[in-house]
PDB file of N, CA and C in Angstrom:
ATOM      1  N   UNK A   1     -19.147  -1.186   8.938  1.00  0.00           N
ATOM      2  CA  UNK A   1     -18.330   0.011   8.842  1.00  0.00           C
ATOM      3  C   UNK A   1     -16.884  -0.413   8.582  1.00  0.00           C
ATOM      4  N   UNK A   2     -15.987   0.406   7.564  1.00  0.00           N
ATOM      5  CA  UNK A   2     -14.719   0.054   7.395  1.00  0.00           C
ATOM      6  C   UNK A   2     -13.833   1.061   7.539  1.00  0.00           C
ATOM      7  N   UNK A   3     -12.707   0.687   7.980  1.00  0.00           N
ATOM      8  CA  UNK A   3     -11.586   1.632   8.722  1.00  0.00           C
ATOM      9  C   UNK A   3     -10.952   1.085   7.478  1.00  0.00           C
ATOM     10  N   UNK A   4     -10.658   2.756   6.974  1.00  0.00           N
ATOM     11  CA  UNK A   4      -9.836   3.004   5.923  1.00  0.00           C
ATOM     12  C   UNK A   4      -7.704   3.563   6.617  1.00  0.00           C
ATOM     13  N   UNK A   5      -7.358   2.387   6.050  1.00  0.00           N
ATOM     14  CA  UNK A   5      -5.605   2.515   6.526  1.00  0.00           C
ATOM     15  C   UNK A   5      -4.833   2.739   5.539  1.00  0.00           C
ATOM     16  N   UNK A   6      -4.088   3.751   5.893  1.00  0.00           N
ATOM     17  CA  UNK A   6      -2.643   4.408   4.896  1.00  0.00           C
ATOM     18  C   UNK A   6      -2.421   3.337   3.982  1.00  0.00           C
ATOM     19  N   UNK A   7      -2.534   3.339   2.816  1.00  0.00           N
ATOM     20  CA  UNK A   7      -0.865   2.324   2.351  1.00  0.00           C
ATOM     21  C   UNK A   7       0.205   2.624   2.928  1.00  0.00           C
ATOM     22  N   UNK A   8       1.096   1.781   2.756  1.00  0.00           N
ATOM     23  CA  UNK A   8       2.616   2.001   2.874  1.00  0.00           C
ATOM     24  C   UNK A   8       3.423   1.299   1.979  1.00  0.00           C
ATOM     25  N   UNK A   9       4.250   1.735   1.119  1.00  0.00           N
ATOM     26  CA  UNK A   9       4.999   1.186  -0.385  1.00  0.00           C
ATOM     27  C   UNK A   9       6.343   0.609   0.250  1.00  0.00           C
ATOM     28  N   UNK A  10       6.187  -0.296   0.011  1.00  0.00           N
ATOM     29  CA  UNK A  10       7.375  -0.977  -0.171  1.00  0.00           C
ATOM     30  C   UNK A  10       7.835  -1.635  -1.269  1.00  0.00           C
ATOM     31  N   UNK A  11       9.160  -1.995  -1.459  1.00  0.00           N
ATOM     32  CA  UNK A  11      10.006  -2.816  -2.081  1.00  0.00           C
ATOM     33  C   UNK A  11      10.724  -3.772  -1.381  1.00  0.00           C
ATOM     34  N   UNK A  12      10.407  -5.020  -2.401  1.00  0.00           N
ATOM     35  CA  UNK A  12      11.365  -6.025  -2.138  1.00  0.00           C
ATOM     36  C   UNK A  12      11.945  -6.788  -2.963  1.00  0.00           C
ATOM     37  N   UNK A  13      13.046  -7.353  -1.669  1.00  0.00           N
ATOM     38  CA  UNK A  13      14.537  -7.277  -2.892  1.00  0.00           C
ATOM     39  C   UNK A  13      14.664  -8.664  -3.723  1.00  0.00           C
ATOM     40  N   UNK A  14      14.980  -8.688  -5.194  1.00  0.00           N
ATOM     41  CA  UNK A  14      15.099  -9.655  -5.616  1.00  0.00           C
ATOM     42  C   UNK A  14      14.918 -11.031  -5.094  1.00  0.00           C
ATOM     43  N   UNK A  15      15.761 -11.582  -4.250  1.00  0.00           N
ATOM     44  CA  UNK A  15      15.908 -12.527  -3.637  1.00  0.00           C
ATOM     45  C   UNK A  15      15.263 -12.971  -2.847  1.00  0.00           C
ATOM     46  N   UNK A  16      14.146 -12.436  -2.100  1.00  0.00           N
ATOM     47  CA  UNK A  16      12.846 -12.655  -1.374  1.00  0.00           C
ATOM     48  C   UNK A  16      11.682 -12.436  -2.107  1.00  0.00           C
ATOM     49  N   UNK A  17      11.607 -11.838  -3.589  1.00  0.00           N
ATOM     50  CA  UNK A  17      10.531 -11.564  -3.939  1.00  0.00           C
ATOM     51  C   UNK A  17       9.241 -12.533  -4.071  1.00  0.00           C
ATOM     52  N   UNK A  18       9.852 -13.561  -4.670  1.00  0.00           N
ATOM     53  CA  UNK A  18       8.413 -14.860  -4.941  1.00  0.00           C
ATOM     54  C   UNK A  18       8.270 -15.324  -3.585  1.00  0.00           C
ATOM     55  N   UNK A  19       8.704 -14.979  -2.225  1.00  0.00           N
ATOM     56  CA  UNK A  19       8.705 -16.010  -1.355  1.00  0.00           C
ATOM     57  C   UNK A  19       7.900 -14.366  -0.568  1.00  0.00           C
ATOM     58  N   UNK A  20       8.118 -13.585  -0.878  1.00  0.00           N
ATOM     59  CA  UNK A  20       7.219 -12.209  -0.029  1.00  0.00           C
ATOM     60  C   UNK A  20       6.132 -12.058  -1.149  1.00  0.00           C
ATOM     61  N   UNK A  21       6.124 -12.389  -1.791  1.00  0.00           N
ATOM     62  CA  UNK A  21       4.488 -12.121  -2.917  1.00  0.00           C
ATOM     63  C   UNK A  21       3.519 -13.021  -2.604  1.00  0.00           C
ATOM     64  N   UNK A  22       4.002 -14.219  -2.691  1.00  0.00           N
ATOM     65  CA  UNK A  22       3.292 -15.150  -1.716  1.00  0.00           C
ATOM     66  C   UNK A  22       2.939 -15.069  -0.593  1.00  0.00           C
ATOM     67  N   UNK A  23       3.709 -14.462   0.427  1.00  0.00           N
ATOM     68  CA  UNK A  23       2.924 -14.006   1.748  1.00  0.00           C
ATOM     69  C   UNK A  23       1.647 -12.733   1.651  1.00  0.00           C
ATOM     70  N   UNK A  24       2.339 -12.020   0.635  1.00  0.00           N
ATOM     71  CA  UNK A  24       1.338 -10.828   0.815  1.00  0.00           C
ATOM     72  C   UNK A  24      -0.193 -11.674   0.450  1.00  0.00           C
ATOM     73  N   UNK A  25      -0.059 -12.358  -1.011  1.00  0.00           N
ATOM     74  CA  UNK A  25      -1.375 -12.660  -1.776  1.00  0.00           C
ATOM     75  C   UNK A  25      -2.071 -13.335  -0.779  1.00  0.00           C
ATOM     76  N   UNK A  26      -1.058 -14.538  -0.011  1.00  0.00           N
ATOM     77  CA  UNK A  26      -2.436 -15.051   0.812  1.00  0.00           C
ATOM     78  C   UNK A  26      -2.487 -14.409   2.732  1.00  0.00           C
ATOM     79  N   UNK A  27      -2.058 -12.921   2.155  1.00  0.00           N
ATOM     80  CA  UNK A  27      -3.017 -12.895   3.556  1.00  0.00           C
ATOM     81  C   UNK A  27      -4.015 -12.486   3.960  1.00  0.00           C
ATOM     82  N   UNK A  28      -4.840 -12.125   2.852  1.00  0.00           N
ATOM     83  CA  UNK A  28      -6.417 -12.231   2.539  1.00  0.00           C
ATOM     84  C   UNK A  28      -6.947 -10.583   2.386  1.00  0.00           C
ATOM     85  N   UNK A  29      -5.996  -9.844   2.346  1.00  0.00           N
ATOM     86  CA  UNK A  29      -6.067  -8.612   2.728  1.00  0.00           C
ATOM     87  C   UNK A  29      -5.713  -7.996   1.154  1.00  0.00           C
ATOM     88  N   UNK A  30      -6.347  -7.163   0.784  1.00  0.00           N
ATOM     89  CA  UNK A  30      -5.856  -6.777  -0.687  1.00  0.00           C
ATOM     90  C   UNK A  30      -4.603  -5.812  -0.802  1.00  0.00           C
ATOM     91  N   UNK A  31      -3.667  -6.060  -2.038  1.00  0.00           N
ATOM     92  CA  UNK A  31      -2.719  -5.851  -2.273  1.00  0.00           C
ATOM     93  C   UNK A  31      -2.322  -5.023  -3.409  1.00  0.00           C
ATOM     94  N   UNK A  32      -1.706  -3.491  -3.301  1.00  0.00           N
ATOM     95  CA  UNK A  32      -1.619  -3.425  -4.817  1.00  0.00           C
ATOM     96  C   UNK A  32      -0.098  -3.365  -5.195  1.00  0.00           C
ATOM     97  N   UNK A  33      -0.172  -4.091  -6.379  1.00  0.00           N
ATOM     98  CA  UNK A  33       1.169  -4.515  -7.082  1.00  0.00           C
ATOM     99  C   UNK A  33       1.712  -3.280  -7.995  1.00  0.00           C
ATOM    100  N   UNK A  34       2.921  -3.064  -8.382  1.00  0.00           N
ATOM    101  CA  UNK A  34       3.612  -2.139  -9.248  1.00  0.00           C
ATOM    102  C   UNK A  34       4.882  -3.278  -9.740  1.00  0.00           C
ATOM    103  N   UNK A  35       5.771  -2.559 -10.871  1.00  0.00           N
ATOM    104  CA  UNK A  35       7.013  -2.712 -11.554  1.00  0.00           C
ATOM    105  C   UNK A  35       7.789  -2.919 -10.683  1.00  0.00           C
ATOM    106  N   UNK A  36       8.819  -3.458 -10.751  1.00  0.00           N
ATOM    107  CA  UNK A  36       9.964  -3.619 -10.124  1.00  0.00           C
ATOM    108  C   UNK A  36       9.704  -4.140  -8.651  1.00  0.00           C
ATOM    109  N   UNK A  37       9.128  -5.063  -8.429  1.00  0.00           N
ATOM    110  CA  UNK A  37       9.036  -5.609  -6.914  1.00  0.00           C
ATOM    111  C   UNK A  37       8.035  -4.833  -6.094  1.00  0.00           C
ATOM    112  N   UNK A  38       7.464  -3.662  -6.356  1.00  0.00           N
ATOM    113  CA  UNK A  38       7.088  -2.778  -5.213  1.00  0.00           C
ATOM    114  C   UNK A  38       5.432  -3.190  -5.199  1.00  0.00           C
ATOM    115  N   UNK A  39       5.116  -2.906  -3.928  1.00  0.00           N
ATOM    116  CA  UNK A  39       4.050  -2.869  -3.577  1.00  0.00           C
ATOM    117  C   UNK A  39       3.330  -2.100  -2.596  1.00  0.00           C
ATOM    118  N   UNK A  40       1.745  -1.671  -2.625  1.00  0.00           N
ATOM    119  CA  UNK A  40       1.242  -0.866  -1.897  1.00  0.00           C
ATOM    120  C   UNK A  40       0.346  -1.854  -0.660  1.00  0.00           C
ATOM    121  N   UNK A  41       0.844  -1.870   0.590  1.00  0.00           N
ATOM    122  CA  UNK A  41       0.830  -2.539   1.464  1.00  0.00           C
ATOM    123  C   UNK A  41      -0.283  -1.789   2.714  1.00  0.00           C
ATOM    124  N   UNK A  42      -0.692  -3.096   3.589  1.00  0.00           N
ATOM    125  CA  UNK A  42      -1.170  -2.599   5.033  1.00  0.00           C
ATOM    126  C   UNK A  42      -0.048  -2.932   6.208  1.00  0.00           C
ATOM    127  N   UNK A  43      -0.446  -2.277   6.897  1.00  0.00           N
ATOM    128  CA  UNK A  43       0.449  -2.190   7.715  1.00  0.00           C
ATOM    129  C   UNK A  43       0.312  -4.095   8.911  1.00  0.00           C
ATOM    130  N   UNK A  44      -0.483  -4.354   8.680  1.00  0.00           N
ATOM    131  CA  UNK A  44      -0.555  -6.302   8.619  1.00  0.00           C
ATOM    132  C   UNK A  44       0.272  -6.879   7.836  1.00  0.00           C
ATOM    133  N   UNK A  45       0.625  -6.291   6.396  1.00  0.00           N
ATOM    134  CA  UNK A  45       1.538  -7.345   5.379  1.00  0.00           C
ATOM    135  C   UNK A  45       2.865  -6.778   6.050  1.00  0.00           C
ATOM    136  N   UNK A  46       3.099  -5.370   7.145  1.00  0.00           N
ATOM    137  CA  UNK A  46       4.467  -5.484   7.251  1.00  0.00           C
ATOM    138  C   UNK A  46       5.144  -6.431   8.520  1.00  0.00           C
ATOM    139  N   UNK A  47       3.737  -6.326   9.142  1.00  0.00           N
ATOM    140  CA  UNK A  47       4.569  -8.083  10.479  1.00  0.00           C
ATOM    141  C   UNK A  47       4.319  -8.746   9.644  1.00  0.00           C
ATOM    142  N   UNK A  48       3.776  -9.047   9.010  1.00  0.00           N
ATOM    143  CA  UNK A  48       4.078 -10.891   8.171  1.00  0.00           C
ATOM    144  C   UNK A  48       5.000 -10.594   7.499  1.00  0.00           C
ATOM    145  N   UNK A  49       5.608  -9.771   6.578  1.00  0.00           N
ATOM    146  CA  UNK A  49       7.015  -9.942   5.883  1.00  0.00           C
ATOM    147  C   UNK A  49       7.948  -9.822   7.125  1.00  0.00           C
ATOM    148  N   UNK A  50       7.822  -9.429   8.035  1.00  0.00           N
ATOM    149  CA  UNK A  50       9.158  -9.427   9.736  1.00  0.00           C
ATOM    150  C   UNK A  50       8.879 -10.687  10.016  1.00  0.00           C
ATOM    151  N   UNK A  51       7.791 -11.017  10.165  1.00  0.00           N
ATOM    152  CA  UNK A  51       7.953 -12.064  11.141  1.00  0.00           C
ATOM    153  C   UNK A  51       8.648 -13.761   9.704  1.00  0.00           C
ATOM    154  N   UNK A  52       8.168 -13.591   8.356  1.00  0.00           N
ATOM    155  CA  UNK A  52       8.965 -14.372   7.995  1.00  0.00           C
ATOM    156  C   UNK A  52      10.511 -14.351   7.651  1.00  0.00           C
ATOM    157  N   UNK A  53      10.524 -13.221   7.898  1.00  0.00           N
ATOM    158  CA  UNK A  53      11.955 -12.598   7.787  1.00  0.00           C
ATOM    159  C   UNK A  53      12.547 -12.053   6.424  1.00  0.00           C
ATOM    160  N   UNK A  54      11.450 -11.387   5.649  1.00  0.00           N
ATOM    161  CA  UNK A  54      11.365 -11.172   3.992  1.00  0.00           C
ATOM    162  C   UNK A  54      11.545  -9.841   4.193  1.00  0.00           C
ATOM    163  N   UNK A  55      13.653  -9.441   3.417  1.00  0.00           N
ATOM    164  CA  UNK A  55      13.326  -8.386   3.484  1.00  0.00           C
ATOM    165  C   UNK A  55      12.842  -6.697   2.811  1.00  0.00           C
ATOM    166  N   UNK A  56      12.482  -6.126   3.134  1.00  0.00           N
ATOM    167  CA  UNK A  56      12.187  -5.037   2.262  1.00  0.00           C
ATOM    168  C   UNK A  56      12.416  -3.629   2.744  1.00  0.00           C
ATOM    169  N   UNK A  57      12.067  -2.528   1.793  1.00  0.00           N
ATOM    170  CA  UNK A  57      12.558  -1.028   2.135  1.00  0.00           C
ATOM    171  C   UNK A  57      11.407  -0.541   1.713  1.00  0.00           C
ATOM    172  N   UNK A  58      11.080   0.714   3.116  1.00  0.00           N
ATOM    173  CA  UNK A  58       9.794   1.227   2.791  1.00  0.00           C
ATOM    174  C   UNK A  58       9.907   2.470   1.603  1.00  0.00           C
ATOM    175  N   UNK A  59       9.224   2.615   0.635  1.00  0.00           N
ATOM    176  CA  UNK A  59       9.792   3.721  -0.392  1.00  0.00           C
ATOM    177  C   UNK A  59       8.233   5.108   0.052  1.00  0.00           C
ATOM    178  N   UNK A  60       9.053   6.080  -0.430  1.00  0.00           N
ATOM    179  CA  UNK A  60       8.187   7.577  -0.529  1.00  0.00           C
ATOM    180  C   UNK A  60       7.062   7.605  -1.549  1.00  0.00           C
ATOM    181  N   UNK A  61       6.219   8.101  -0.842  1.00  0.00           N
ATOM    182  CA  UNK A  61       4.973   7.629  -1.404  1.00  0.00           C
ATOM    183  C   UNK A  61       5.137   8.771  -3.158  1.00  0.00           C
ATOM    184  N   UNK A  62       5.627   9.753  -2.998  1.00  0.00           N
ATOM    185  CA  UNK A  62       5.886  10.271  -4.352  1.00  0.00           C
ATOM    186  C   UNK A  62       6.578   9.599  -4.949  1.00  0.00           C
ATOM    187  N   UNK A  63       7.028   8.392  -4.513  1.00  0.00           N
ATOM    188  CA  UNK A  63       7.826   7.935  -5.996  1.00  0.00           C
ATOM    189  C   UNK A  63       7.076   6.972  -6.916  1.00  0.00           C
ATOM    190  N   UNK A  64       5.791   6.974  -5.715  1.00  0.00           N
ATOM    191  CA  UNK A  64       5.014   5.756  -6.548  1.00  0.00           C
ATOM    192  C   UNK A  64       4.022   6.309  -8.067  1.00  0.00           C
ATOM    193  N   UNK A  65       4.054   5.885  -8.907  1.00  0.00           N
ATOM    194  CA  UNK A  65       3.376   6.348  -9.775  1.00  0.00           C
ATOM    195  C   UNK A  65       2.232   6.648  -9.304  1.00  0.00           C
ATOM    196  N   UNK A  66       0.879   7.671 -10.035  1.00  0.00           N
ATOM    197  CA  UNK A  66       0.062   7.770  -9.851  1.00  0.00           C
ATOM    198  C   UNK A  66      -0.858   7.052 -10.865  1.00  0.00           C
ATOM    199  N   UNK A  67      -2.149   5.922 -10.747  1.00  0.00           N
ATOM    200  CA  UNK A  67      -2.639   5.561 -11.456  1.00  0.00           C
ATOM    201  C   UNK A  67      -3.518   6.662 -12.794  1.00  0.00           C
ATOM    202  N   UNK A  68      -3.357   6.546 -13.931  1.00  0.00           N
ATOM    203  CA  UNK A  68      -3.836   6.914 -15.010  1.00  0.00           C
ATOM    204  C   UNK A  68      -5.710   7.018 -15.076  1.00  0.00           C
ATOM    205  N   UNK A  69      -6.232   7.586 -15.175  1.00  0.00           N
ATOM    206  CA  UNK A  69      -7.666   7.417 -15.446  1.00  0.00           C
ATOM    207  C   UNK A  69      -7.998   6.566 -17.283  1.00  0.00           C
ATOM    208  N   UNK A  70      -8.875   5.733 -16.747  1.00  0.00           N
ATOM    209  CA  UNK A  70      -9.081   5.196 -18.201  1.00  0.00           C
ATOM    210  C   UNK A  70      -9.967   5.802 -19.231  1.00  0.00           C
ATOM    211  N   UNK A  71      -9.698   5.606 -20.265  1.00  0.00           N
ATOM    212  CA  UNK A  71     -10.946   6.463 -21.707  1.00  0.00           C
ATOM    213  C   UNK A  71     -11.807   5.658 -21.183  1.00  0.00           C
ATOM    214  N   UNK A  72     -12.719   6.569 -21.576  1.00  0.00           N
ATOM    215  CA  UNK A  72     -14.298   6.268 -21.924  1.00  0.00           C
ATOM    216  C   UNK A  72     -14.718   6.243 -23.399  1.00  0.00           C
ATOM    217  N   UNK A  73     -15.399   5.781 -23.622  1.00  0.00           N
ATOM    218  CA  UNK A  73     -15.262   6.098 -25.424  1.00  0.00           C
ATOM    219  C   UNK A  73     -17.279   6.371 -25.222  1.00  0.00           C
TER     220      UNK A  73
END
């Protein structure tokens, strides 16, 4: 059985980005990526970005795009 958890979007800032992408990817937990730094997170990737001290801003979930449905042909 799986317990389904909120995303939560964040952004992070330039200067932590390759060193917080790397934490997210390996913490075994899936991740979804967007433009500009942001990402759709569990609430696990947000103590591991605190506890390495990577920082980021949580953004409104309307600002996140909504994924597109793909053609079928």
């Amino acid at each position: 059985m799986f317990v389904r958890l909120a995303m939560t979007y964040i952004q992070i800032s330039e200067k932590h980005d390759a060193k917080g992408f790397l934490v997210l990817a390996k913490s075994g937990t899936p991740v979804q990526c967007y433009p500009d730094n942001r990402y759709g997170v569990q609430p696990i990737h947000l103590t591991l970005l605190k506890r390495k001290g990577i920082r980021f801003k949580k953004l409104a979930t309307r600002s996140m795009p909504l994924p597109k449905a793909s053609l079928a042909a």
